[in-house]
Protein backbone atom coordinates (compact mmCIF):
# COMPACT_ATOMS: atom_id res chain seq x y z
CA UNK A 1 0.00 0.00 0.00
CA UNK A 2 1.27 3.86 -0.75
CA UNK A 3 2.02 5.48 1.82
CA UNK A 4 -0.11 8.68 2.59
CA UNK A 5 3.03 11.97 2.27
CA UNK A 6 2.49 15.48 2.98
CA UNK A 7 4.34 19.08 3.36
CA UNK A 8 6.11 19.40 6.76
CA UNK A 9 6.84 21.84 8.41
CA UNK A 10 10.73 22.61 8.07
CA UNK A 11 12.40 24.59 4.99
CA UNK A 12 16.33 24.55 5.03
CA UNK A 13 18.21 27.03 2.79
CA UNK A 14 21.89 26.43 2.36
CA UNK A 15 23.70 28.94 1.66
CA UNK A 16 27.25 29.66 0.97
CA UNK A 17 29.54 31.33 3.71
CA UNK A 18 29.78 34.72 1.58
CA UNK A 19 25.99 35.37 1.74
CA UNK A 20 24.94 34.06 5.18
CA UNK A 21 24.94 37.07 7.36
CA UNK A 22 23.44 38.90 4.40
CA UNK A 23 20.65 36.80 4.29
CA UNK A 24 20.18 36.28 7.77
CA UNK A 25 20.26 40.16 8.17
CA UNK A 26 17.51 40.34 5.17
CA UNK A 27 15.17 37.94 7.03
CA UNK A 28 15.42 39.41 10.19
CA UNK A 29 16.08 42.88 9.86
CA UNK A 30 14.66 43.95 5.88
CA UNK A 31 11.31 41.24 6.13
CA UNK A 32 10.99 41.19 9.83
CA UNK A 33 10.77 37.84 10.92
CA UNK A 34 9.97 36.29 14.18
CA UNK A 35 13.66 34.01 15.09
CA UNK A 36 13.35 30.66 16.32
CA UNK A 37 15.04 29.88 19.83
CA UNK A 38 14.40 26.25 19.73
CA UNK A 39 17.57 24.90 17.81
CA UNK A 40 19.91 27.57 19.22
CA UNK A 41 23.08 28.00 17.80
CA UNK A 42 21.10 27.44 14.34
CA UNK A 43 20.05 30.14 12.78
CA UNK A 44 15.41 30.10 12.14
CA UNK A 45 12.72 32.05 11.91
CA UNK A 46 8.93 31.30 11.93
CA UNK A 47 7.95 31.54 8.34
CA UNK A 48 3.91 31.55 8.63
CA UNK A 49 3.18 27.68 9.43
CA UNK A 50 6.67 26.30 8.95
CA UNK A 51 10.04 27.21 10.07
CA UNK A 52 12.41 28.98 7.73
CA UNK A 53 15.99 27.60 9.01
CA UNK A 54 19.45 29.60 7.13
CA UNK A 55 22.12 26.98 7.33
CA UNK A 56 25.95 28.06 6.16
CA UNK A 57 27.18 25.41 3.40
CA UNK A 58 30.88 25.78 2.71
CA UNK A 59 31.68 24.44 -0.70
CA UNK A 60 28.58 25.87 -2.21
CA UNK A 61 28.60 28.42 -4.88
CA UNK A 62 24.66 29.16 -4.49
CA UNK A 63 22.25 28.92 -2.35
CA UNK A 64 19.63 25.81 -2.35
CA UNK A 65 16.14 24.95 -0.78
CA UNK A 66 15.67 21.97 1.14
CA UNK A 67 12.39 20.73 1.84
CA UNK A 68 10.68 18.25 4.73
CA UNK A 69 7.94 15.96 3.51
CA UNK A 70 6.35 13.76 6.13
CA UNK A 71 5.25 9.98 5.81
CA UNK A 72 2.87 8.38 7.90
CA UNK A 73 4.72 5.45 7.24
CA UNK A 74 8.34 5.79 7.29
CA UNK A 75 9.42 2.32 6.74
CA UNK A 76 7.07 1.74 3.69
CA UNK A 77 7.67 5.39 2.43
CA UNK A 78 11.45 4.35 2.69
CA UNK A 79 10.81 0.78 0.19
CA UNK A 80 7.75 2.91 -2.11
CA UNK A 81 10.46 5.22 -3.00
CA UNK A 82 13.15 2.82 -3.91
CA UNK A 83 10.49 0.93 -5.93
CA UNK A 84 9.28 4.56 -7.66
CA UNK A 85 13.64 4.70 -9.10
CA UNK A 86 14.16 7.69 -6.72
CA UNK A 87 17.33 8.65 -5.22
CA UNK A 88 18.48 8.53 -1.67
CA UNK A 89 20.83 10.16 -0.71
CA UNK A 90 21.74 10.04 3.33
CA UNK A 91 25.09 11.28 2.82
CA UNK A 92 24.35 14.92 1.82
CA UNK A 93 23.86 15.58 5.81
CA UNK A 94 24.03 13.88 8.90
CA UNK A 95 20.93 13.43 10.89
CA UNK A 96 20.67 12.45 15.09
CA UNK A 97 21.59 9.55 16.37
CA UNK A 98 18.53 7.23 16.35
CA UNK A 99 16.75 9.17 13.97
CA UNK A 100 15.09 6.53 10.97
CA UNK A 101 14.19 9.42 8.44
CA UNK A 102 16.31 10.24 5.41
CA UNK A 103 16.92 11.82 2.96
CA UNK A 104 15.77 11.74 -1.41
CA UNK A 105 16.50 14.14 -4.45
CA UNK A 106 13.72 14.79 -6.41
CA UNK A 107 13.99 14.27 -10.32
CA UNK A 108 14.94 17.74 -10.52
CA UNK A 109 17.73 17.83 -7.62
CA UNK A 110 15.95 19.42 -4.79
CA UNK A 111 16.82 17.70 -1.89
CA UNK A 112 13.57 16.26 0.87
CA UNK A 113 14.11 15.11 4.19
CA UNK A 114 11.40 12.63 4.30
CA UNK A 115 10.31 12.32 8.40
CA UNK A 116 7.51 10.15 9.91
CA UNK A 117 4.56 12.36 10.46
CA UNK A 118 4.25 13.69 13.73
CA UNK A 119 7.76 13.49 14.57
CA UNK A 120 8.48 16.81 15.50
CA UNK A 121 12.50 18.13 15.51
């Protein structure tokens, strides 16, 4: 059976050390937005419904949008996307110790961390 996916509520932008503090500057001081303590020393804000987190990524030339999508089955989610010829790809970033969720490229190279649903970071 398919597993049932849907938006999450975690956005990570990566961006390269030469534009960080710009951008962090933009969202906080330029658009306004509320920061996240939670996850303190990384760098959030609450983005509407989902949390905007800025991440520095040395090596990287330009910035990139990572997205959360949320399974209610992890484990089947995990083999349905195998089967479906999509790409894993758990090495881009560690995740916690314990932690069964993982990461995919879509077909055109955004990266998803795909998290059971109602797992909360």
């Amino acid at each position: 059976m398919k597993p049932h996916y849907e938006g999450s509520h975690n956005i990570a932008m990566k961006v390269p050390p030469h534009q960080y503090e710009a951008t962090i500057a933009f969202y906080r001081d330029v658009i306004g937005l509320k920061p996240l303590q939670n996850h303190l020393p990384s760098i959030g804000f609450h983005f509407g419904s989902i949390q905007l987190w800025i991440d520095k990524a040395p090596g990287m030339s330009q910035a990139e949008l990572w997205l959360e999508i949320a399974a209610d089955d992890l484990r089947s989610a995990a083999v349905h996307l195998k089967d479906a010829a999509i790409v894993r790809c758990d090495e881009i970033e560690a995740l916690p110790e314990g932690h069964q969720d993982f990461w995919i490229t879509s077909p055109c190279q955004i990266i998803h961390h795909v998290s059971q649903k109602g797992d909360g970071w």
